[in-house]
N, C-alpha and C. Protein backbone atom coordinates (compact mmCIF):
# COMPACT_ATOMS: atom_id res chain seq x y z
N UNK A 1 233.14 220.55 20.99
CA UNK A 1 231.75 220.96 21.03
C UNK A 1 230.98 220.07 21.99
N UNK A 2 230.99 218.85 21.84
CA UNK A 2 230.31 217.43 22.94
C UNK A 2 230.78 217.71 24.07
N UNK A 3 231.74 218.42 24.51
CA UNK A 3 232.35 218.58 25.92
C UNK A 3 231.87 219.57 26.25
N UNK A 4 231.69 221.13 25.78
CA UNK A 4 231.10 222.06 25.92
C UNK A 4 229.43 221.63 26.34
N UNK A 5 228.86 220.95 25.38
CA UNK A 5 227.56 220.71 25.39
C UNK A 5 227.10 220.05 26.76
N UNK A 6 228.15 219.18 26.97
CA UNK A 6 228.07 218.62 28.02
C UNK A 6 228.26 218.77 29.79
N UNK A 7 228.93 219.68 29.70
CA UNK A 7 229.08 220.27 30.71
C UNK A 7 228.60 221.68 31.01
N UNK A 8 227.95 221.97 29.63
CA UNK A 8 227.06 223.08 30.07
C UNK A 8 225.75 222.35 30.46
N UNK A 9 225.02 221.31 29.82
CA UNK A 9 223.98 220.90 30.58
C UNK A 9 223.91 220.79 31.57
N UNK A 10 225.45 220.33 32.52
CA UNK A 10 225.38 219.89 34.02
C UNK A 10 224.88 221.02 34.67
N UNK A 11 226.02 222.10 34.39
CA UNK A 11 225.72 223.43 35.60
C UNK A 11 224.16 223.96 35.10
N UNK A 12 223.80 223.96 33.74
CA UNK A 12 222.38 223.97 33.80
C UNK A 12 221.77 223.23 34.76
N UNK A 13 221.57 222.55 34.34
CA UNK A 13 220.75 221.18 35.77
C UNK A 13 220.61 221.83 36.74
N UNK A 14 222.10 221.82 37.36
CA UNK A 14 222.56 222.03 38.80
C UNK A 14 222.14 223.67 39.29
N UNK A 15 222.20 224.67 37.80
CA UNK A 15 221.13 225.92 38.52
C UNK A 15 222.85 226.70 38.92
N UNK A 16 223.96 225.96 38.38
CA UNK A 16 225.03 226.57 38.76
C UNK A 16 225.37 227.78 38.19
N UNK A 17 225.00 228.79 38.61
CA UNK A 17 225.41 230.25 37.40
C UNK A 17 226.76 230.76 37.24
N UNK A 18 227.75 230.71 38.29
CA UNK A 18 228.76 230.81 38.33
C UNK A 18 229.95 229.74 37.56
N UNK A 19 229.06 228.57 37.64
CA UNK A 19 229.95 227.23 36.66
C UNK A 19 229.29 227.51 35.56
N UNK A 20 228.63 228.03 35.27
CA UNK A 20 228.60 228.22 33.64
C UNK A 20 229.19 229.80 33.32
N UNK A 21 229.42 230.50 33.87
CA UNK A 21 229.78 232.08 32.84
C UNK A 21 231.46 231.44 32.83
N UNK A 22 231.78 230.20 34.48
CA UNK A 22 233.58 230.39 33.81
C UNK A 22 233.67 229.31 32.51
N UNK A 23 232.58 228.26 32.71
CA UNK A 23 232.88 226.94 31.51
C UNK A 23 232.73 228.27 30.19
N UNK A 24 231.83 228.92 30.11
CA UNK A 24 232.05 229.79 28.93
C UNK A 24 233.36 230.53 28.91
N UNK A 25 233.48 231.18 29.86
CA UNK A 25 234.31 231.83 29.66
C UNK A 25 236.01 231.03 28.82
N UNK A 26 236.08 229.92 29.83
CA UNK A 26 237.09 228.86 30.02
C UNK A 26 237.25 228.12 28.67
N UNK A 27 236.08 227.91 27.59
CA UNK A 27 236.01 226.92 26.31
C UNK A 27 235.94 228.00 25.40
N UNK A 28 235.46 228.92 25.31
CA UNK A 28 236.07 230.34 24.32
C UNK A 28 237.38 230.40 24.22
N UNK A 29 238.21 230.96 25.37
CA UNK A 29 239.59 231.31 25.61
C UNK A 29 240.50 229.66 24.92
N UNK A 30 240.07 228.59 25.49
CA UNK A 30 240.84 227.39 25.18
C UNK A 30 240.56 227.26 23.36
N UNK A 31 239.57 227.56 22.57
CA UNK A 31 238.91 227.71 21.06
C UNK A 31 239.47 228.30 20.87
N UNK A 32 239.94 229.58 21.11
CA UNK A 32 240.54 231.32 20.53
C UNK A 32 242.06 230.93 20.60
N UNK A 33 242.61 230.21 21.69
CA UNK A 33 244.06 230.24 21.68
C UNK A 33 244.47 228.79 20.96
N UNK A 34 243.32 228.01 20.76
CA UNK A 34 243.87 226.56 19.90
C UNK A 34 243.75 227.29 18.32
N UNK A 35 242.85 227.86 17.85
CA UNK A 35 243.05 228.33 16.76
C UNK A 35 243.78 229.42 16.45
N UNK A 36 244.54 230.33 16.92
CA UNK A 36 245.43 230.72 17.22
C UNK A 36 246.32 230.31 16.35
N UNK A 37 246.85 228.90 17.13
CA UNK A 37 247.50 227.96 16.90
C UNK A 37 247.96 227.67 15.79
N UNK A 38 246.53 226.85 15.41
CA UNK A 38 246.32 226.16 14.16
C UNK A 38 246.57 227.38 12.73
N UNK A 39 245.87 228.50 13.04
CA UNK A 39 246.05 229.57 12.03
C UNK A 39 247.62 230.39 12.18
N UNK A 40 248.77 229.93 12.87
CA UNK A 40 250.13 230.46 13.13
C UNK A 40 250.81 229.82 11.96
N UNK A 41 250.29 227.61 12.37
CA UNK A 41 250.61 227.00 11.73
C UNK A 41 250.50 226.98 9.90
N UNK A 42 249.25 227.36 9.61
CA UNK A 42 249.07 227.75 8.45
C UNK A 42 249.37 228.87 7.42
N UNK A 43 249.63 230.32 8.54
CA UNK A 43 250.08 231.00 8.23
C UNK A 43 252.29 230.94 7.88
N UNK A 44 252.39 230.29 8.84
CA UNK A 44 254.01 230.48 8.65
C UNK A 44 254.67 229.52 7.91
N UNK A 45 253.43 228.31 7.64
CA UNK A 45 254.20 227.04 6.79
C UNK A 45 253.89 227.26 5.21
N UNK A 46 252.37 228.11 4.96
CA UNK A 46 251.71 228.48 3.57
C UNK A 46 251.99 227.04 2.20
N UNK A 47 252.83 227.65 1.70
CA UNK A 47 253.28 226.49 0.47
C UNK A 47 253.39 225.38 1.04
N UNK A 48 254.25 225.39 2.10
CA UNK A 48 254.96 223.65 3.05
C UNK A 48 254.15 222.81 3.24
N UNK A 49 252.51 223.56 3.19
CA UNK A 49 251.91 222.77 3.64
C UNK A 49 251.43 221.48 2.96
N UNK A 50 251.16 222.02 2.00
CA UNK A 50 251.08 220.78 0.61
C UNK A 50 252.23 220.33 0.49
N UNK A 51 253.61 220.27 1.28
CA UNK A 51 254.07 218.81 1.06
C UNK A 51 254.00 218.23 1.94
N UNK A 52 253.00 218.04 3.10
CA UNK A 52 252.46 217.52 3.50
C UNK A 52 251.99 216.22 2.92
N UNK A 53 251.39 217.01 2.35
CA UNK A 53 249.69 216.07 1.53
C UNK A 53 250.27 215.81 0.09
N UNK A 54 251.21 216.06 -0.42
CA UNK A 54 251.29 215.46 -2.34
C UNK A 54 253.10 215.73 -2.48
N UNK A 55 253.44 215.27 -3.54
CA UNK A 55 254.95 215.52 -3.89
C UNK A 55 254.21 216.53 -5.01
N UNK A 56 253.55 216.61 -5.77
CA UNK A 56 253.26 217.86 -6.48
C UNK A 56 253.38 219.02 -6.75
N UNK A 57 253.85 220.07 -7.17
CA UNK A 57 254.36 221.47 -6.85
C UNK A 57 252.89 221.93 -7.55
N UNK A 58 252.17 221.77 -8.13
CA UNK A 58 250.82 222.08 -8.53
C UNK A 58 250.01 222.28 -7.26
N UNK A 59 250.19 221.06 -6.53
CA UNK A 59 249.88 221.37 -4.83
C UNK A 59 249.61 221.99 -4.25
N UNK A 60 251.24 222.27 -4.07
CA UNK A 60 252.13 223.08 -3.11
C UNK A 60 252.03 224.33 -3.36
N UNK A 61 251.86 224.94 -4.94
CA UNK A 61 251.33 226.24 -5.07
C UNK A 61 249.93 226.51 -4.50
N UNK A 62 248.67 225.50 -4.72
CA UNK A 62 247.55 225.97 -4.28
C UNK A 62 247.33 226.31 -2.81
N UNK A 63 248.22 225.02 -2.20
CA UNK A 63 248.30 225.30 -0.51
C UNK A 63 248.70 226.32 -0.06
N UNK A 64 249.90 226.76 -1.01
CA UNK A 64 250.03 228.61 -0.78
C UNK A 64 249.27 229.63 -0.90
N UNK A 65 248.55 229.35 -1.73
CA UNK A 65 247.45 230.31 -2.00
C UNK A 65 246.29 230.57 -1.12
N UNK A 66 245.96 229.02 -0.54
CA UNK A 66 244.61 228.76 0.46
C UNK A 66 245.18 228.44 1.63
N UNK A 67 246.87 228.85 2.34
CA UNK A 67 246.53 228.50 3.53
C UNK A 67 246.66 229.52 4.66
N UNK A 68 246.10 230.85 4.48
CA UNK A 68 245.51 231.81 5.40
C UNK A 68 244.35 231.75 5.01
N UNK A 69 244.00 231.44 4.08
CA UNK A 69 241.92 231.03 3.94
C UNK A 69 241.36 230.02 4.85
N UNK A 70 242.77 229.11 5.23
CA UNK A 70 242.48 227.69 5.81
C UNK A 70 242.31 228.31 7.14
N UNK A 71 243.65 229.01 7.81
CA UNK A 71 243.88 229.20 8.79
C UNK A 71 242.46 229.93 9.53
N UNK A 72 242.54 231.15 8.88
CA UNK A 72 241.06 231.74 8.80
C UNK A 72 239.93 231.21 9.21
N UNK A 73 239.71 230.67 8.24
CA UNK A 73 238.17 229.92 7.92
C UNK A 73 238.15 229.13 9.44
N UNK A 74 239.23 228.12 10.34
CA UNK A 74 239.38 227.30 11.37
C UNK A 74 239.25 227.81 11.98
N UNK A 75 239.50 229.20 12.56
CA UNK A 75 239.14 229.93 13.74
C UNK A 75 237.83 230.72 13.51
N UNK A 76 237.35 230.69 12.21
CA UNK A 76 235.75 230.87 12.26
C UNK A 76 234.76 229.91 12.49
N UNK A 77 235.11 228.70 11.92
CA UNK A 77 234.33 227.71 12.43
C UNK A 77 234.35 227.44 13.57
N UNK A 78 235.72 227.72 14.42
CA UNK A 78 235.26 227.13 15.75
C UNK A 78 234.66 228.07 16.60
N UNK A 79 234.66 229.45 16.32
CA UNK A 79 233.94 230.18 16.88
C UNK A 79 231.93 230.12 16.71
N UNK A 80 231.68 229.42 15.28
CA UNK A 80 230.46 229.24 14.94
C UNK A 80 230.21 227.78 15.63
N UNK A 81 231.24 226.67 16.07
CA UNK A 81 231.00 225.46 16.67
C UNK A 81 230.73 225.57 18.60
N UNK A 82 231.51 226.40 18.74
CA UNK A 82 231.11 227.19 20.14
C UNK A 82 229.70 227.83 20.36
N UNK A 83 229.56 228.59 19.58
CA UNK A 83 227.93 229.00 19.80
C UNK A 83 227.28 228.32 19.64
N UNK A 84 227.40 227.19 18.62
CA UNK A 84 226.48 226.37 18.31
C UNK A 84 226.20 225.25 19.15
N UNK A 85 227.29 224.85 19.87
CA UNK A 85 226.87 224.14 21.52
C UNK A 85 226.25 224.89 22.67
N UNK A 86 226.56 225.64 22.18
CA UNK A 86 225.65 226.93 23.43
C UNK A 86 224.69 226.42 22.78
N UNK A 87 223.80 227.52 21.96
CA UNK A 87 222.56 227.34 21.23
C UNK A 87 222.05 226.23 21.39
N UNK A 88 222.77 224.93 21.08
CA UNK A 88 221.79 223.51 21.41
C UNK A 88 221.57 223.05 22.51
N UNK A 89 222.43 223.64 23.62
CA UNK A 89 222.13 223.38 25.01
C UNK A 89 220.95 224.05 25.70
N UNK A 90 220.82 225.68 25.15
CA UNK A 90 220.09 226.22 25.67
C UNK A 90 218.62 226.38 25.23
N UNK A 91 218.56 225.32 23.79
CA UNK A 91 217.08 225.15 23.06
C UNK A 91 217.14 226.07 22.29
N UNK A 92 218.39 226.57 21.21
CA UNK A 92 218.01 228.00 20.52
C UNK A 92 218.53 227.29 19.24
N UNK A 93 218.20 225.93 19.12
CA UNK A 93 219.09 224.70 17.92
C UNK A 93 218.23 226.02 16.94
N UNK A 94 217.22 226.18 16.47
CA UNK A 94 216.40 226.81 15.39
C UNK A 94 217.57 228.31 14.94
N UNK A 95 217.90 228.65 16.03
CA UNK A 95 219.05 229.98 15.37
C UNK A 95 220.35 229.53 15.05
N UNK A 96 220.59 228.57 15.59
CA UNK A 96 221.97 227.97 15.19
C UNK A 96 221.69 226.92 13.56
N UNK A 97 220.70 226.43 13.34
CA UNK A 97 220.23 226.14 12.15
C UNK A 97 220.35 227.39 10.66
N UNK A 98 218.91 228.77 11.13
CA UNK A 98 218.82 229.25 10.46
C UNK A 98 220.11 230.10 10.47
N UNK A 99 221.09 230.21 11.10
CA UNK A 99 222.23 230.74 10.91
C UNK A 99 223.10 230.03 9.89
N UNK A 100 223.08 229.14 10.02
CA UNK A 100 223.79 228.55 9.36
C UNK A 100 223.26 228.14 7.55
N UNK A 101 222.17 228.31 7.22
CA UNK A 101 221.56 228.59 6.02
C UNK A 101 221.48 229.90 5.58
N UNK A 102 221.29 231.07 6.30
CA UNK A 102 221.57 232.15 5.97
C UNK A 102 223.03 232.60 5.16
N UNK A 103 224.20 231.79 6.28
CA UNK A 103 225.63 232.23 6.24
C UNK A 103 226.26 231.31 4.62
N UNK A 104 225.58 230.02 4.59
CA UNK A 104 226.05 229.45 3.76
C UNK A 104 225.34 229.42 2.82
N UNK A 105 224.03 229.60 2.13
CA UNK A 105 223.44 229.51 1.35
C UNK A 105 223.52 231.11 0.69
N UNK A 106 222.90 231.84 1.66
CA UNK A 106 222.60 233.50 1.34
C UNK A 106 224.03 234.21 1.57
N UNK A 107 225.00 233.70 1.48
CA UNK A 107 226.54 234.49 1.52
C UNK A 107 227.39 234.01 1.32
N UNK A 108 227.63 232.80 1.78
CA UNK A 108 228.70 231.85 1.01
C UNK A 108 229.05 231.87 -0.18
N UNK A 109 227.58 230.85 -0.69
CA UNK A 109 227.51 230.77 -2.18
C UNK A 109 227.51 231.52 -3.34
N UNK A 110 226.97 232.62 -2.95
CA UNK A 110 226.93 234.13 -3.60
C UNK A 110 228.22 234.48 -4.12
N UNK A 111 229.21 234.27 -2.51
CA UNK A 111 230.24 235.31 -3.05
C UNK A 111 231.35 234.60 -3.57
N UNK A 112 231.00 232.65 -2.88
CA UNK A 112 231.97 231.99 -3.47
C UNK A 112 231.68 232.20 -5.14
N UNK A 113 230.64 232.13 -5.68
CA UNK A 113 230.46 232.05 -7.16
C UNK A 113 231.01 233.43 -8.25
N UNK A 114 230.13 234.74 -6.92
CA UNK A 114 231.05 236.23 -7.16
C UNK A 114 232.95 235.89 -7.61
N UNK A 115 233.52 235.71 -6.26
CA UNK A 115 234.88 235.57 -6.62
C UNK A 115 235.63 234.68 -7.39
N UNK A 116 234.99 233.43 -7.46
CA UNK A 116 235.50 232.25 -8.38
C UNK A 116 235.32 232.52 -9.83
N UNK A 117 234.13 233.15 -10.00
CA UNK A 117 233.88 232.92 -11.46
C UNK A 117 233.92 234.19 -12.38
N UNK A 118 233.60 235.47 -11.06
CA UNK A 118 233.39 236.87 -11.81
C UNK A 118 234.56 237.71 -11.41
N UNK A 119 235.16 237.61 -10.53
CA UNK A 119 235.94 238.64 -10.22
C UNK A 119 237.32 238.69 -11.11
N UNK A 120 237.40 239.86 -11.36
CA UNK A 120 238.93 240.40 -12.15
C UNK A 120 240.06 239.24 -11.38
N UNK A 121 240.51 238.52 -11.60
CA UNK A 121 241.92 238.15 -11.00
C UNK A 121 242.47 238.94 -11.11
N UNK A 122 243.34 239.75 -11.89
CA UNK A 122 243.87 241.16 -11.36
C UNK A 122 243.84 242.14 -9.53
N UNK A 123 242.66 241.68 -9.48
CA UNK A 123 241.95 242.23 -7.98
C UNK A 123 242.61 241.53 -7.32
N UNK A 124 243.06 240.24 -7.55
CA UNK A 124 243.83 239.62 -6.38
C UNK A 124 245.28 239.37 -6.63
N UNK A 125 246.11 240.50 -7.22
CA UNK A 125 247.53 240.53 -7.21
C UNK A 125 248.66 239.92 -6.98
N UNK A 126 248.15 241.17 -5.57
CA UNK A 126 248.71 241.01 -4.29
C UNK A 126 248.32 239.66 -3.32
N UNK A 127 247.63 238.59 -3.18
CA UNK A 127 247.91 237.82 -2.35
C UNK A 127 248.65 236.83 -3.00
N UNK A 128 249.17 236.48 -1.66
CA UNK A 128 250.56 234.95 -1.59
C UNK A 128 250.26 233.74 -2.41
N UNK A 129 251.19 234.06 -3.45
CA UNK A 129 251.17 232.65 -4.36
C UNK A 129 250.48 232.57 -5.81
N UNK A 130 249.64 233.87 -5.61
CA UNK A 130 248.33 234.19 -6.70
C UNK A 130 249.14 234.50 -7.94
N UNK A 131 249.10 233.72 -9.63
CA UNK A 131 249.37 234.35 -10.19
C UNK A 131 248.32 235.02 -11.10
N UNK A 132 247.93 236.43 -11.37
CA UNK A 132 246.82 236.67 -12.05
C UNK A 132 246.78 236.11 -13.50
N UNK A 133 245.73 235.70 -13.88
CA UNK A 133 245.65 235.22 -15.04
C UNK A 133 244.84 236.23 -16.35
N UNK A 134 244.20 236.02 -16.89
CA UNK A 134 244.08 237.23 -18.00
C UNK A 134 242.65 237.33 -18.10
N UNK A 135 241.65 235.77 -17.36
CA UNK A 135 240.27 236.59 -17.63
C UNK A 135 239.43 236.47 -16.24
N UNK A 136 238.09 236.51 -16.37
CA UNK A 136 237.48 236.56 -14.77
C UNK A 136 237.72 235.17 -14.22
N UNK A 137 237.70 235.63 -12.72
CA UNK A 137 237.12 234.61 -11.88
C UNK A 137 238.71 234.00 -11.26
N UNK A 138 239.02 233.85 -10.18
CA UNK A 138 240.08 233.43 -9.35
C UNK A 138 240.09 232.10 -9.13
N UNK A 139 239.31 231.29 -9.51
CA UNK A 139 239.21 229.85 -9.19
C UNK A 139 239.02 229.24 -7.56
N UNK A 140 239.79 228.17 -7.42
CA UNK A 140 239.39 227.68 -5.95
C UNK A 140 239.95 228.90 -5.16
N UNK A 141 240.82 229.77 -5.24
CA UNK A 141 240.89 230.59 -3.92
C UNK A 141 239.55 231.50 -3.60
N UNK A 142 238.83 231.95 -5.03
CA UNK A 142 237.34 232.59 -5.26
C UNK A 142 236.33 231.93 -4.19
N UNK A 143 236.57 230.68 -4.07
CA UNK A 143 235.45 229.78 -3.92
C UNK A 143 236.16 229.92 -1.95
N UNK A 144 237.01 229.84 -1.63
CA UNK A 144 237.43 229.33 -0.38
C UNK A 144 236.97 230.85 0.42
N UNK A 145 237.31 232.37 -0.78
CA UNK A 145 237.02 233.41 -0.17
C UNK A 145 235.68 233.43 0.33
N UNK A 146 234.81 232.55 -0.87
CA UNK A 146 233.18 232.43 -0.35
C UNK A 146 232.82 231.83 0.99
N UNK A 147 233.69 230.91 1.18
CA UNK A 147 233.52 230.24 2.32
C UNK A 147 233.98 230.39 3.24
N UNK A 148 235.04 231.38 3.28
CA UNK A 148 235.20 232.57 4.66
C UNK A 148 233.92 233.51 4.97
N UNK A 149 233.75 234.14 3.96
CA UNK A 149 232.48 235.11 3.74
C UNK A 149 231.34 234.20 4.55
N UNK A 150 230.97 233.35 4.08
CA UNK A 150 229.65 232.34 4.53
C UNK A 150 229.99 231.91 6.08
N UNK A 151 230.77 231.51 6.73
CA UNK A 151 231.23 231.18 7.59
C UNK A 151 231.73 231.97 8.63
N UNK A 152 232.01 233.56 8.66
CA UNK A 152 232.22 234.04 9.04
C UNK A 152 230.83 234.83 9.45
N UNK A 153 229.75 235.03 8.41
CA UNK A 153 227.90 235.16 8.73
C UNK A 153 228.24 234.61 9.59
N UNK A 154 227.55 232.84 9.36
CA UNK A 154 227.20 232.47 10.67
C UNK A 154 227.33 232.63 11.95
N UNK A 155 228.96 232.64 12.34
CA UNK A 155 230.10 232.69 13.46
C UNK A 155 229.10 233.92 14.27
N UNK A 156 228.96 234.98 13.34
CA UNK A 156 228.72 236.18 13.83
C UNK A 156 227.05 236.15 14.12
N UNK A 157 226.46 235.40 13.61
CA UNK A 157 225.22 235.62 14.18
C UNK A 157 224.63 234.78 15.37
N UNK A 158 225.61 233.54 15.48
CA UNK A 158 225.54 232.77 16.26
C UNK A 158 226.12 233.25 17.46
N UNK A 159 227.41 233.42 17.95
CA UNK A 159 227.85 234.43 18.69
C UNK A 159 227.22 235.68 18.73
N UNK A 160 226.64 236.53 18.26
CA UNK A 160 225.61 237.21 18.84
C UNK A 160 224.79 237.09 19.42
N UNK A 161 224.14 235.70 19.06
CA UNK A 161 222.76 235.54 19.86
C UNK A 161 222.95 234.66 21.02
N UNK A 162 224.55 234.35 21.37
CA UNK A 162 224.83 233.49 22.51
C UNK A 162 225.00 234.96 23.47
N UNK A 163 225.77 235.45 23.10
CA UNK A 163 225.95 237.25 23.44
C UNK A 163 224.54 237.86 24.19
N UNK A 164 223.37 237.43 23.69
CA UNK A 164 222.30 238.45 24.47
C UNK A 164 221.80 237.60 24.93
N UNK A 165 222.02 235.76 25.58
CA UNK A 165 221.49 235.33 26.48
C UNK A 165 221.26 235.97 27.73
N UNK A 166 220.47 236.02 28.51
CA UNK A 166 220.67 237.12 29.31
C UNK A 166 219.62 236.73 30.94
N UNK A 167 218.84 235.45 30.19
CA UNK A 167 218.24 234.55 31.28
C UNK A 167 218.40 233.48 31.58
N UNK A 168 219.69 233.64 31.95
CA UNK A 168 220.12 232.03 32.62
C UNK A 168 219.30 231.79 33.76
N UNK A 169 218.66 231.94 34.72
CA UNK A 169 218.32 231.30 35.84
C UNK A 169 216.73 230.68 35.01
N UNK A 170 216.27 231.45 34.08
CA UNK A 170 215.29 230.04 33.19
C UNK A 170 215.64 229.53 32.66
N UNK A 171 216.94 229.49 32.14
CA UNK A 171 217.15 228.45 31.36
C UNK A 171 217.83 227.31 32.19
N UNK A 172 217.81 227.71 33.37
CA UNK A 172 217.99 226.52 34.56
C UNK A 172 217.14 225.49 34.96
N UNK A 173 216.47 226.28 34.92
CA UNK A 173 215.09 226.26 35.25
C UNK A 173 214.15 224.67 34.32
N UNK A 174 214.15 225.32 33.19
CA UNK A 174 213.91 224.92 32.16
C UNK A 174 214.84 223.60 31.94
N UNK A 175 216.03 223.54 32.10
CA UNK A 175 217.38 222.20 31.89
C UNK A 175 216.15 221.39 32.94
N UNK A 176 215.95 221.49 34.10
CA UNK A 176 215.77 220.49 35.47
C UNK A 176 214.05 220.03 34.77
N UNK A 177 213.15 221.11 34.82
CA UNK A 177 212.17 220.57 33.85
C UNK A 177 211.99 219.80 32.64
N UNK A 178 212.69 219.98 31.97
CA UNK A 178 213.17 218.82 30.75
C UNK A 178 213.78 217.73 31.12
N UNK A 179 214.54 217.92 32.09
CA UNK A 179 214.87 216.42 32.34
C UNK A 179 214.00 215.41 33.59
N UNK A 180 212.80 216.36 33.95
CA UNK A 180 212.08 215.58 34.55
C UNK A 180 212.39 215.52 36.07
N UNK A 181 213.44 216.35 36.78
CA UNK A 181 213.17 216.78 37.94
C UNK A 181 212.79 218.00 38.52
């Protein structure tokens, strides 16, 4: 994100329009294919992954359960950490804020509390590792679904509103004025 931020200020400054659509272009594609990555890793190791982290098989079951939530959730955040260096570069910190209270307060929490505490476990069968239990509420995978849900808001509203920038040569403009030349 500090590298993004940072080198988008320059070609701001500099009024460079062409060094900024490829640095965008160029730190999306490098975000999209590192998480990729990271969500291959989570997806194909699932259980393994908690032996990583514990000798526990108590663990090692939950890591099965939460690690396409993990995988997930990492390529949403970095898609919401990308806009959100946009956004602070270009003075739009206030949407990358209220995005992020919207996504996590007004959707997150909602649905983390929805799935953790109310939902049929039954409803969740079918996913990896889940065993249903007999009354409501799915526990921490409930809560991690919330925080895909919440996180996946933001991503999307933030990336939208990097999406209809659409006046870069003021916001060039504007970089060289703020910094006083």
């Amino acid at each position: 994100q500090a590298a993004t931020q940072t080198r988008l200020a320059h070609h701001l400054y500099q009024g460079d329009l062409e060094g900024i659509v490829v640095l965008l272009r160029l730190s999306l594609r490098f975000m999209l294919c590192w998480s990729f990555v990271v969500c291959a890793f989570y997806t194909i190791l699932q259980d393994r992954v908690g032996m990583i982290f514990s000798t526990s098989p108590i663990v090692w079951e939950l890591s099965g359960q939460l690690s396409l939530l993990c995988g997930s959730c990492y390529a949403v955040i970095a898609v919401f950490m990308w806009s959100g260096a946009v956004l602070n570069v270009v003075g739009c910190s206030s949407w990358f804020a209220g995005s992020y209270v919207v996504g996590t307060a007004l959707v997150g929490l909602p649905v983390a509390w929805y799935c953790g505490f109310r939902l049929r476990s039954t409803d969740m069968a079918g996913w990896p590792y889940f065993q249903p239990g007999d009354g409501l509420g799915v526990g921490l995978l409930g809560i991690w679904l919330g925080l895909l849900a919440g996180y996946s808001c933001t991503a999307a509203l933030t990336f939208f509103r990097v999406a209809r920038i659409s006046d870069w040569p003021e916001r060039c403009k504007s970089a060289r004025r703020l910094a006083g030349a």
